[in-house]
PDB file of N, CA and C in Angstrom:
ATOM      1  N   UNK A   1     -35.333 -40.641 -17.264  1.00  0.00           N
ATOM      2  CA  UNK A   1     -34.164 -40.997 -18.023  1.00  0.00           C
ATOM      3  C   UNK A   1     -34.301 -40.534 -19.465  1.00  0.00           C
ATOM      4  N   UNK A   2     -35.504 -40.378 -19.786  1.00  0.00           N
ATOM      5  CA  UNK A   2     -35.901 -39.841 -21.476  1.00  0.00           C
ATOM      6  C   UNK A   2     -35.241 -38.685 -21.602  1.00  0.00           C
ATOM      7  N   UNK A   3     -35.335 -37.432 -20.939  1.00  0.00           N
ATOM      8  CA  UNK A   3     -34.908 -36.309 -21.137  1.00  0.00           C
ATOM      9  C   UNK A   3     -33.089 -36.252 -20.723  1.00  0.00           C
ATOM     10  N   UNK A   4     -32.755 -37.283 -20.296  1.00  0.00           N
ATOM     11  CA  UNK A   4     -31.058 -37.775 -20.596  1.00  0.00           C
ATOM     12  C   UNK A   4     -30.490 -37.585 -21.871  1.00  0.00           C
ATOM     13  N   UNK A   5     -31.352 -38.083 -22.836  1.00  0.00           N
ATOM     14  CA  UNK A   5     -31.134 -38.375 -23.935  1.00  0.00           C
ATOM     15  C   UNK A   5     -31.466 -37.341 -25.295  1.00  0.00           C
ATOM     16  N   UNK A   6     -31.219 -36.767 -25.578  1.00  0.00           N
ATOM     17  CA  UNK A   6     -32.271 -36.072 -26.885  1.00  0.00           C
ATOM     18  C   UNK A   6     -31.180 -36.034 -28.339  1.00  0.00           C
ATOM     19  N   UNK A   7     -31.846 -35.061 -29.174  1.00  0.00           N
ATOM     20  CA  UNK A   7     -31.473 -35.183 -30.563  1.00  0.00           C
ATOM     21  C   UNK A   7     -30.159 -34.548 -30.215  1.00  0.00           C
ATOM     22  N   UNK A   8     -29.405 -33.881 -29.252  1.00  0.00           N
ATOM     23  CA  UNK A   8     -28.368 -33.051 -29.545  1.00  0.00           C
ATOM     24  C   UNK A   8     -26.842 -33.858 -28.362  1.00  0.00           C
ATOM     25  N   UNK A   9     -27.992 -34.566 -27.341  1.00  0.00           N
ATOM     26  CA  UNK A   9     -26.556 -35.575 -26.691  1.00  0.00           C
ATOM     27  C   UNK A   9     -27.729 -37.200 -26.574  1.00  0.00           C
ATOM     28  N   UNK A  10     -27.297 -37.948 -28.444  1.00  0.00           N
ATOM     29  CA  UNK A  10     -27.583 -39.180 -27.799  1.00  0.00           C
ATOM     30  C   UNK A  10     -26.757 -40.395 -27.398  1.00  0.00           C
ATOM     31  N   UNK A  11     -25.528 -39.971 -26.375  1.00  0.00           N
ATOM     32  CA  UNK A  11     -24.843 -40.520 -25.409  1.00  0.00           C
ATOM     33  C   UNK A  11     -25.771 -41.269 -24.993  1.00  0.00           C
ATOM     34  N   UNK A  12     -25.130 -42.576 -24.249  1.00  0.00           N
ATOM     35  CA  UNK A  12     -26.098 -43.302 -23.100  1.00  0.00           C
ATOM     36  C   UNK A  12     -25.159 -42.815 -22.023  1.00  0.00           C
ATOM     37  N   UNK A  13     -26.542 -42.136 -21.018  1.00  0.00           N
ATOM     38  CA  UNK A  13     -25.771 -41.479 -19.044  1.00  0.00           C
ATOM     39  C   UNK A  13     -24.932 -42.393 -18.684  1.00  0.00           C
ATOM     40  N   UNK A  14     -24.683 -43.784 -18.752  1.00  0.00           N
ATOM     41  CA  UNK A  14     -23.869 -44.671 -17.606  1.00  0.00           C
ATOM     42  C   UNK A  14     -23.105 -45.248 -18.670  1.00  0.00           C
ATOM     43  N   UNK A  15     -21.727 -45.533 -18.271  1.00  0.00           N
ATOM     44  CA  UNK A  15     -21.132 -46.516 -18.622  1.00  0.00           C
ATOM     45  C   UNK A  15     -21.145 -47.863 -17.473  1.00  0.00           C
ATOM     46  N   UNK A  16     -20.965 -48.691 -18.549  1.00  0.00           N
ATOM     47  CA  UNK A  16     -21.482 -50.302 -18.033  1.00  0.00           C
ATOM     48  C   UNK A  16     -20.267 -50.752 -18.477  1.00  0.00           C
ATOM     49  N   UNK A  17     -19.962 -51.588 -17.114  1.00  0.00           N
ATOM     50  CA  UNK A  17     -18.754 -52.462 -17.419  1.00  0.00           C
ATOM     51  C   UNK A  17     -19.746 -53.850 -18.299  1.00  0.00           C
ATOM     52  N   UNK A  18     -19.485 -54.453 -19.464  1.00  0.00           N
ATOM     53  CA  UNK A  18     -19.889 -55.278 -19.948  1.00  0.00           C
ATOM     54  C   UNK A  18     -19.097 -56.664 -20.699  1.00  0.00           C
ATOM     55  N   UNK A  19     -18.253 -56.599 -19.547  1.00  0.00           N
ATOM     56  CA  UNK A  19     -17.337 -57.349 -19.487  1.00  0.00           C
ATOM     57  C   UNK A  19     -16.988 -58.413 -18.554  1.00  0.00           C
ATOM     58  N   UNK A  20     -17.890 -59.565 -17.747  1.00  0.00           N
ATOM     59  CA  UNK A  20     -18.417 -60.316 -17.061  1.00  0.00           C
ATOM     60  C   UNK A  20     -16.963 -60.966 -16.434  1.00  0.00           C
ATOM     61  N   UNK A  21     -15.846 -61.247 -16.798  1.00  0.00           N
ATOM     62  CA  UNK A  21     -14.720 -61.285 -16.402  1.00  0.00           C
ATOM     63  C   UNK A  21     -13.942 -60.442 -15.771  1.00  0.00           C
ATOM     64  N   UNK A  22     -14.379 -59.137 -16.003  1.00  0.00           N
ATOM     65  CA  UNK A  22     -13.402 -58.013 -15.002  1.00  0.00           C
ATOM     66  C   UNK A  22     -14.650 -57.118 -14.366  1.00  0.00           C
ATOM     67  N   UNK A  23     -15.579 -58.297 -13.816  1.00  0.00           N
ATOM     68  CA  UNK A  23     -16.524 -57.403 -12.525  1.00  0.00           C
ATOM     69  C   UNK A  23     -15.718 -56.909 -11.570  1.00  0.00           C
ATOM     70  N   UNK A  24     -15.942 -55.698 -10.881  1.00  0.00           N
ATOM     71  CA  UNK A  24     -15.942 -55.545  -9.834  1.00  0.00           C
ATOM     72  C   UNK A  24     -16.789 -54.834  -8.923  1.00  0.00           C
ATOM     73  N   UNK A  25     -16.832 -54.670  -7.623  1.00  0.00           N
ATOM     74  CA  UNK A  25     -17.745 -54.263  -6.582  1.00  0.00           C
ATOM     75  C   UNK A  25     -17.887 -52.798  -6.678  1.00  0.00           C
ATOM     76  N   UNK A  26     -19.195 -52.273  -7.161  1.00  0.00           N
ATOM     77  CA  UNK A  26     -19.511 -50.564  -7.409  1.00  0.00           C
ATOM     78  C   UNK A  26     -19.229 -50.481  -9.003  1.00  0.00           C
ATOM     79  N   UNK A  27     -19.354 -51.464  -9.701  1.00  0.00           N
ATOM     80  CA  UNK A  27     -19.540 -51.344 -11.467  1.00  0.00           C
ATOM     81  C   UNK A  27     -20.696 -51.238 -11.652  1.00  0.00           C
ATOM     82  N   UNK A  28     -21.746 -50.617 -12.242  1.00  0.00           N
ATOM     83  CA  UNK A  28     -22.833 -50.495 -12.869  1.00  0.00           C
ATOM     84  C   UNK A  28     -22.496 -51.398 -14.166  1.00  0.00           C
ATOM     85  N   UNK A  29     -23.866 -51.962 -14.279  1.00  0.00           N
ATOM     86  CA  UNK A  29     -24.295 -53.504 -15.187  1.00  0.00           C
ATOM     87  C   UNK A  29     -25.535 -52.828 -15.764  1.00  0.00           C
ATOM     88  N   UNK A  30     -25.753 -53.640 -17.069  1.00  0.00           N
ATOM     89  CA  UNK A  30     -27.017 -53.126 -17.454  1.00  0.00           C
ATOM     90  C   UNK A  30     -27.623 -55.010 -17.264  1.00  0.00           C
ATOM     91  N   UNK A  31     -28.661 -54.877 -16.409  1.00  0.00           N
ATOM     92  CA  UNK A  31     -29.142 -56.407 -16.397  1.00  0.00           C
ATOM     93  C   UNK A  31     -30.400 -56.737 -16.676  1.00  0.00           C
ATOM     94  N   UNK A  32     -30.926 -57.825 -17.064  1.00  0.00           N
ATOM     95  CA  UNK A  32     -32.308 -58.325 -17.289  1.00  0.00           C
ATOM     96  C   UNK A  32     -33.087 -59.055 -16.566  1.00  0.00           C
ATOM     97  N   UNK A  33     -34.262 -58.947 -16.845  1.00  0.00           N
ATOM     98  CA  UNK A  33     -35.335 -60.034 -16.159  1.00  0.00           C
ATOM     99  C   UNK A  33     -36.306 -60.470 -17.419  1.00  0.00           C
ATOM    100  N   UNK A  34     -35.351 -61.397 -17.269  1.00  0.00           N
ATOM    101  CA  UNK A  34     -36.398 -62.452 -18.669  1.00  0.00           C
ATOM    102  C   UNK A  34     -37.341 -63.025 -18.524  1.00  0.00           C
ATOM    103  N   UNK A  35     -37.585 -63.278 -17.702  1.00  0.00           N
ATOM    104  CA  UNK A  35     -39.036 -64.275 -16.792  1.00  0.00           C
ATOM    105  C   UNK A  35     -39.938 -62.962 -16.926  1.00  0.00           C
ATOM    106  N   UNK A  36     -39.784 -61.839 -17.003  1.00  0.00           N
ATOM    107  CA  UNK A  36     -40.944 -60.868 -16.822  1.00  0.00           C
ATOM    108  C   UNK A  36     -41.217 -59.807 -18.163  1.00  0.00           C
ATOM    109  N   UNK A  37     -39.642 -59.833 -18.699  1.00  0.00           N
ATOM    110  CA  UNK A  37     -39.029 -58.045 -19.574  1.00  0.00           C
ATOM    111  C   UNK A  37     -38.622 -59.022 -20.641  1.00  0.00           C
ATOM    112  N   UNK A  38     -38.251 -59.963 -21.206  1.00  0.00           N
ATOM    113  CA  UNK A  38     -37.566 -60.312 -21.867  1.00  0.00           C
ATOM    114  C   UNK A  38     -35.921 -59.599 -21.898  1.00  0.00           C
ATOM    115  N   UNK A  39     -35.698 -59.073 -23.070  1.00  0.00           N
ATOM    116  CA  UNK A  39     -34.365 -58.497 -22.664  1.00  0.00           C
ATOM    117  C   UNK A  39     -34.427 -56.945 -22.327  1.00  0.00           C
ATOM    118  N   UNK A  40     -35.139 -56.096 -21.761  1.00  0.00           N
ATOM    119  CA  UNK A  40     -35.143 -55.077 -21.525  1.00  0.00           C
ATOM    120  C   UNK A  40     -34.369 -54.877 -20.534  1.00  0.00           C
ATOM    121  N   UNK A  41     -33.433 -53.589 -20.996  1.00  0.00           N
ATOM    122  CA  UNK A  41     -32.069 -53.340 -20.256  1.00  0.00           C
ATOM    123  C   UNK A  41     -32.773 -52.778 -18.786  1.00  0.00           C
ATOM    124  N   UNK A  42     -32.069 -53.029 -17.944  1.00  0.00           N
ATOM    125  CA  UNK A  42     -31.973 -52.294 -16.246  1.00  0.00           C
ATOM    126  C   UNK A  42     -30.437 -51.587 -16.071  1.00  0.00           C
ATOM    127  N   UNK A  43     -30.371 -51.025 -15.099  1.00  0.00           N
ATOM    128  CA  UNK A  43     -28.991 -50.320 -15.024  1.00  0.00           C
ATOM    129  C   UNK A  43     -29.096 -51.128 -13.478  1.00  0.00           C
ATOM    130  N   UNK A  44     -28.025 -51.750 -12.408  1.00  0.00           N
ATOM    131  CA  UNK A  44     -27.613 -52.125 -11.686  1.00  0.00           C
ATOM    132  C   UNK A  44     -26.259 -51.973 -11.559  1.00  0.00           C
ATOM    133  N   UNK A  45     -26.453 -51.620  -9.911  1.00  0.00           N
ATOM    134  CA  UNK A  45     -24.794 -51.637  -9.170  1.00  0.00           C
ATOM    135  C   UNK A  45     -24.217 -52.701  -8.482  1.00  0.00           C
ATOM    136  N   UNK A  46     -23.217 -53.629  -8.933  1.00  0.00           N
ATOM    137  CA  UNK A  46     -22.613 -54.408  -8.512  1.00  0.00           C
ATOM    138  C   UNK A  46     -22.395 -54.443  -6.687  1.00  0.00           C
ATOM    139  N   UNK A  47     -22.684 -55.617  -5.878  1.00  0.00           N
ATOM    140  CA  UNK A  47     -22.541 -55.161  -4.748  1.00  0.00           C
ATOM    141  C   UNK A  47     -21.405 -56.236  -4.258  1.00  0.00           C
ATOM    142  N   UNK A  48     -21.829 -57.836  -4.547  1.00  0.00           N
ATOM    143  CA  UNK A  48     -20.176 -58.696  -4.348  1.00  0.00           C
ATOM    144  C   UNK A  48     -20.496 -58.835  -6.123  1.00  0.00           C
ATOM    145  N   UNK A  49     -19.353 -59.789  -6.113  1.00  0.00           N
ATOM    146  CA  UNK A  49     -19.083 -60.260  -6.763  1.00  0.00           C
ATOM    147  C   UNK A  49     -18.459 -61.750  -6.695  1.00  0.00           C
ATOM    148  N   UNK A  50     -18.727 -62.673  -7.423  1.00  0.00           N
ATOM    149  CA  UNK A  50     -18.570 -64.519  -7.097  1.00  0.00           C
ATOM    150  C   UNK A  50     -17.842 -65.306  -8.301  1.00  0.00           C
ATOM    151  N   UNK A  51     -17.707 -66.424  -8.068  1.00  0.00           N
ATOM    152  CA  UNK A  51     -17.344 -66.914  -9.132  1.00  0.00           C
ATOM    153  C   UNK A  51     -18.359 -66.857 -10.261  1.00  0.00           C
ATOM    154  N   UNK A  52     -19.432 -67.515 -10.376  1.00  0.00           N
ATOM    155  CA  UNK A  52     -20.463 -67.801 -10.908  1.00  0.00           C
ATOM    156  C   UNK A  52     -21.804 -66.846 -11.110  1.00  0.00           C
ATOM    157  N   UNK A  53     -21.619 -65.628  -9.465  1.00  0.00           N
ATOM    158  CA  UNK A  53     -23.052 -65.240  -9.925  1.00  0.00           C
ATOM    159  C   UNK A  53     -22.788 -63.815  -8.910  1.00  0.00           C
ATOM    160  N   UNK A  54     -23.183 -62.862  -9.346  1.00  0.00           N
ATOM    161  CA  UNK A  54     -23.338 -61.241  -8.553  1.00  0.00           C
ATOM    162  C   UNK A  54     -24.636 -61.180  -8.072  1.00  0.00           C
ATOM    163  N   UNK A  55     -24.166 -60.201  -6.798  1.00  0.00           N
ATOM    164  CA  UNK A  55     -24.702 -59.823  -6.164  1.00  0.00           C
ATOM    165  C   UNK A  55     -25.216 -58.089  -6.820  1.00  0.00           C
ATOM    166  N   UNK A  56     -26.547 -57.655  -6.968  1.00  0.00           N
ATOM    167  CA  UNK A  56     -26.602 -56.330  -7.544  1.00  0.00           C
ATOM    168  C   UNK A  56     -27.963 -56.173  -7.042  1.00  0.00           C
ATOM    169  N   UNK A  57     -27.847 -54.221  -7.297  1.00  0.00           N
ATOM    170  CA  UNK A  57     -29.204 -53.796  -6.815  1.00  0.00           C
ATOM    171  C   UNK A  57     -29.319 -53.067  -8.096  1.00  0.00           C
ATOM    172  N   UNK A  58     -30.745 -52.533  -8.132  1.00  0.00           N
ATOM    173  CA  UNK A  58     -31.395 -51.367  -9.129  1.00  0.00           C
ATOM    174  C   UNK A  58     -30.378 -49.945  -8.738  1.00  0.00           C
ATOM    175  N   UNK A  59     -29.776 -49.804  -9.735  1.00  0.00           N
ATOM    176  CA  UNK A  59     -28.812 -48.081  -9.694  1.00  0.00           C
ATOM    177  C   UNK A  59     -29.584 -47.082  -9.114  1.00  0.00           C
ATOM    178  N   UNK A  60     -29.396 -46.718  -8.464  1.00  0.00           N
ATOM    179  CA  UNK A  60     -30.142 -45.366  -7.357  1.00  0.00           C
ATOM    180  C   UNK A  60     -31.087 -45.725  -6.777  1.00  0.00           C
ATOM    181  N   UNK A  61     -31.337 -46.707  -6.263  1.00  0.00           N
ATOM    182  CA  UNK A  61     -31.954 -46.543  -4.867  1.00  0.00           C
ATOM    183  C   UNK A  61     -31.515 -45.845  -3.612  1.00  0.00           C
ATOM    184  N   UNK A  62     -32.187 -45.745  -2.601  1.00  0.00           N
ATOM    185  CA  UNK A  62     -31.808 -45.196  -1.340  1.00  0.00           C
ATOM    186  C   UNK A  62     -30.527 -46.139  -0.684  1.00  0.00           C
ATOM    187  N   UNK A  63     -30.055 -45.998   0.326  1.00  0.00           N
ATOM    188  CA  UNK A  63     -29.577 -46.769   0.933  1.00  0.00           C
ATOM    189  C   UNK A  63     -30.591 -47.791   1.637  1.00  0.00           C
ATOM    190  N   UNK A  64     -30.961 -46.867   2.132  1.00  0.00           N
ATOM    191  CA  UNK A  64     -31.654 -47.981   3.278  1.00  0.00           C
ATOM    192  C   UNK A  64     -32.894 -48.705   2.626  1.00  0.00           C
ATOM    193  N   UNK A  65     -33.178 -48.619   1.357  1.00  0.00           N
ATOM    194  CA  UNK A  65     -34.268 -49.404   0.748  1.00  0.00           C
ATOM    195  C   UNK A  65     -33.496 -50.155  -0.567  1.00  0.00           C
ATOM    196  N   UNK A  66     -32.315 -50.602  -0.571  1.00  0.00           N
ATOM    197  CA  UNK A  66     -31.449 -51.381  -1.352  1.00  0.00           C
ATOM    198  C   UNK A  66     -31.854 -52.809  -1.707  1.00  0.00           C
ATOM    199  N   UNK A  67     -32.347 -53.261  -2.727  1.00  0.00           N
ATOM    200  CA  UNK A  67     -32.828 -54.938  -2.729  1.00  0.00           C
ATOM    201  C   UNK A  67     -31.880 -55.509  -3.347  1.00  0.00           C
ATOM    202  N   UNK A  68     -31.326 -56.634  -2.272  1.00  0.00           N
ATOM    203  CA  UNK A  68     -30.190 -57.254  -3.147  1.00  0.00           C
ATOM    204  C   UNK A  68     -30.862 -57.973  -4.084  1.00  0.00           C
ATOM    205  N   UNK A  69     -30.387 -58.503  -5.304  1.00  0.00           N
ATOM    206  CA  UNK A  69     -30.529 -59.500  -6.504  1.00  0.00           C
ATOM    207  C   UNK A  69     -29.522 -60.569  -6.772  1.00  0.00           C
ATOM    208  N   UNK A  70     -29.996 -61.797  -6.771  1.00  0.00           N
ATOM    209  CA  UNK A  70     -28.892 -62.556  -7.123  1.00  0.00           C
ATOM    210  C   UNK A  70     -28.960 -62.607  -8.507  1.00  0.00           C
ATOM    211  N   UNK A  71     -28.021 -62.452  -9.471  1.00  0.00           N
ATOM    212  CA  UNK A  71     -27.751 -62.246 -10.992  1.00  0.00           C
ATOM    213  C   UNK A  71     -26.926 -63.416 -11.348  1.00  0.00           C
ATOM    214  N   UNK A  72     -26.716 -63.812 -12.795  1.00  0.00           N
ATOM    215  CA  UNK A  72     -25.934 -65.143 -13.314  1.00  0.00           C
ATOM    216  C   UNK A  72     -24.743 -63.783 -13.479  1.00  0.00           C
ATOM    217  N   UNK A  73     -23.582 -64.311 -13.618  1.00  0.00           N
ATOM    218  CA  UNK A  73     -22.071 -63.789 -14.021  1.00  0.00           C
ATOM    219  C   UNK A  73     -22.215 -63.946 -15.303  1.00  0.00           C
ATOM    220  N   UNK A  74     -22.412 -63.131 -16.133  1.00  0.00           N
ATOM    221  CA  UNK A  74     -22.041 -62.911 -17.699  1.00  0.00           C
ATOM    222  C   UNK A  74     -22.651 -61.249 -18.142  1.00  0.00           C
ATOM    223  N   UNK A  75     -22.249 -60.852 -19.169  1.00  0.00           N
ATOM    224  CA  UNK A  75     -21.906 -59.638 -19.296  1.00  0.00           C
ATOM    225  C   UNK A  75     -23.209 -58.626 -19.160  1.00  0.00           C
ATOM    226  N   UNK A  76     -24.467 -59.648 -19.277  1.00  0.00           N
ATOM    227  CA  UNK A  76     -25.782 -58.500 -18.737  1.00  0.00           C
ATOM    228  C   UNK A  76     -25.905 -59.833 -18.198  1.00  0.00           C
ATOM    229  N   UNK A  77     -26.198 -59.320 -16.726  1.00  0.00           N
ATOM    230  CA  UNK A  77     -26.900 -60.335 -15.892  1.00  0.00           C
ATOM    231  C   UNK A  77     -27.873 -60.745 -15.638  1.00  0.00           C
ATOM    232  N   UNK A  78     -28.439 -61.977 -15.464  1.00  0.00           N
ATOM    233  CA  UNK A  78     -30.051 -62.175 -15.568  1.00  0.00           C
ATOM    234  C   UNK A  78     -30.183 -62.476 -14.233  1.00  0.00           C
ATOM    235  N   UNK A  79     -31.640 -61.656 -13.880  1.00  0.00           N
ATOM    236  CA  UNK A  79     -31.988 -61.625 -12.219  1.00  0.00           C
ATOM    237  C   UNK A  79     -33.528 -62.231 -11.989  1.00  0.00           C
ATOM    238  N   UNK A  80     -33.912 -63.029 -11.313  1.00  0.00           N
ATOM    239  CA  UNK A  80     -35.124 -63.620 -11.543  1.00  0.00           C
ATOM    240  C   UNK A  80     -36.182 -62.721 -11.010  1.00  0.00           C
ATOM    241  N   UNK A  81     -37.417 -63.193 -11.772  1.00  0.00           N
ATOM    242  CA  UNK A  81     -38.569 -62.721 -11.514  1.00  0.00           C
ATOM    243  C   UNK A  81     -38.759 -62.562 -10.326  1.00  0.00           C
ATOM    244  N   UNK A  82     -38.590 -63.603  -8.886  1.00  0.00           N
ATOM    245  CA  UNK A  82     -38.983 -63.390  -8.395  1.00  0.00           C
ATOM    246  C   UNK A  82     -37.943 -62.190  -7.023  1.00  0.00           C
ATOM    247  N   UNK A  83     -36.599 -62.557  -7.254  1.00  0.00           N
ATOM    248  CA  UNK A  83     -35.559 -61.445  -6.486  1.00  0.00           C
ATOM    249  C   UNK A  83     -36.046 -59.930  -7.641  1.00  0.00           C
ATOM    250  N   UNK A  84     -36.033 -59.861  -8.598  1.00  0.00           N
ATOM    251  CA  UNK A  84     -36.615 -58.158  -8.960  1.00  0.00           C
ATOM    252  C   UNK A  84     -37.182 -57.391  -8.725  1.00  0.00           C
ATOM    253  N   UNK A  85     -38.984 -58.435  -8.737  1.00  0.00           N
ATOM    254  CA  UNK A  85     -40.249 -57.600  -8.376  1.00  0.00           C
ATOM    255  C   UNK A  85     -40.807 -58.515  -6.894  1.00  0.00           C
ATOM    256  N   UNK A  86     -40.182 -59.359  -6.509  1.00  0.00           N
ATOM    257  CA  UNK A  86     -40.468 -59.935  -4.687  1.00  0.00           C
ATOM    258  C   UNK A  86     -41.887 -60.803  -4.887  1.00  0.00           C
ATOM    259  N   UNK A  87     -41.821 -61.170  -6.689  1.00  0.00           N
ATOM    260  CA  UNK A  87     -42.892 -62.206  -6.495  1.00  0.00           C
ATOM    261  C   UNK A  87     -42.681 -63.793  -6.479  1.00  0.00           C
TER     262      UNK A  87
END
């Protein structure tokens, strides 16, 4: 992702819906794991969406190796330690 970025496009690659009220299903989120990262951003793809809390995986995974995350509903979502890294 470093070489995304340099002195001549420092764009960020994804836009992030960051707007926790107009989720929807296939929005990329930038989300956290505070129990482990503090606030260090993740990029995640929305998979449902709830009243209270999303459903999301890590942005580009495979299909068939997809880990769901349960996330809180607000504009970066927090995903626990142990749904992130399966400890």
């Amino acid at each position: 992702m470093k070489e995304m970025v340099d002195a001549q496009n420092t764009n960020c690659p994804f836009e992030f819906n960051l707007d926790a009220k107009t989720f929807k299903v296939g929005d990329l989120v930038s989300y956290r794991v505070p129990e482990a990262f503090q606030d260090m951003p993740f990029v995640g793809e929305l998979l449902e969406v709830h009243e209270d809390y999303v459903i999301l995986c890590h942005y580009g995974e495979s299909e068939g190796e997809i880990k769901r995350m349960r996330g809180t509903r607000e504009d970066r979502p927090a995903v626990s330690k142990a749904d992130a890294l399966g400890d």
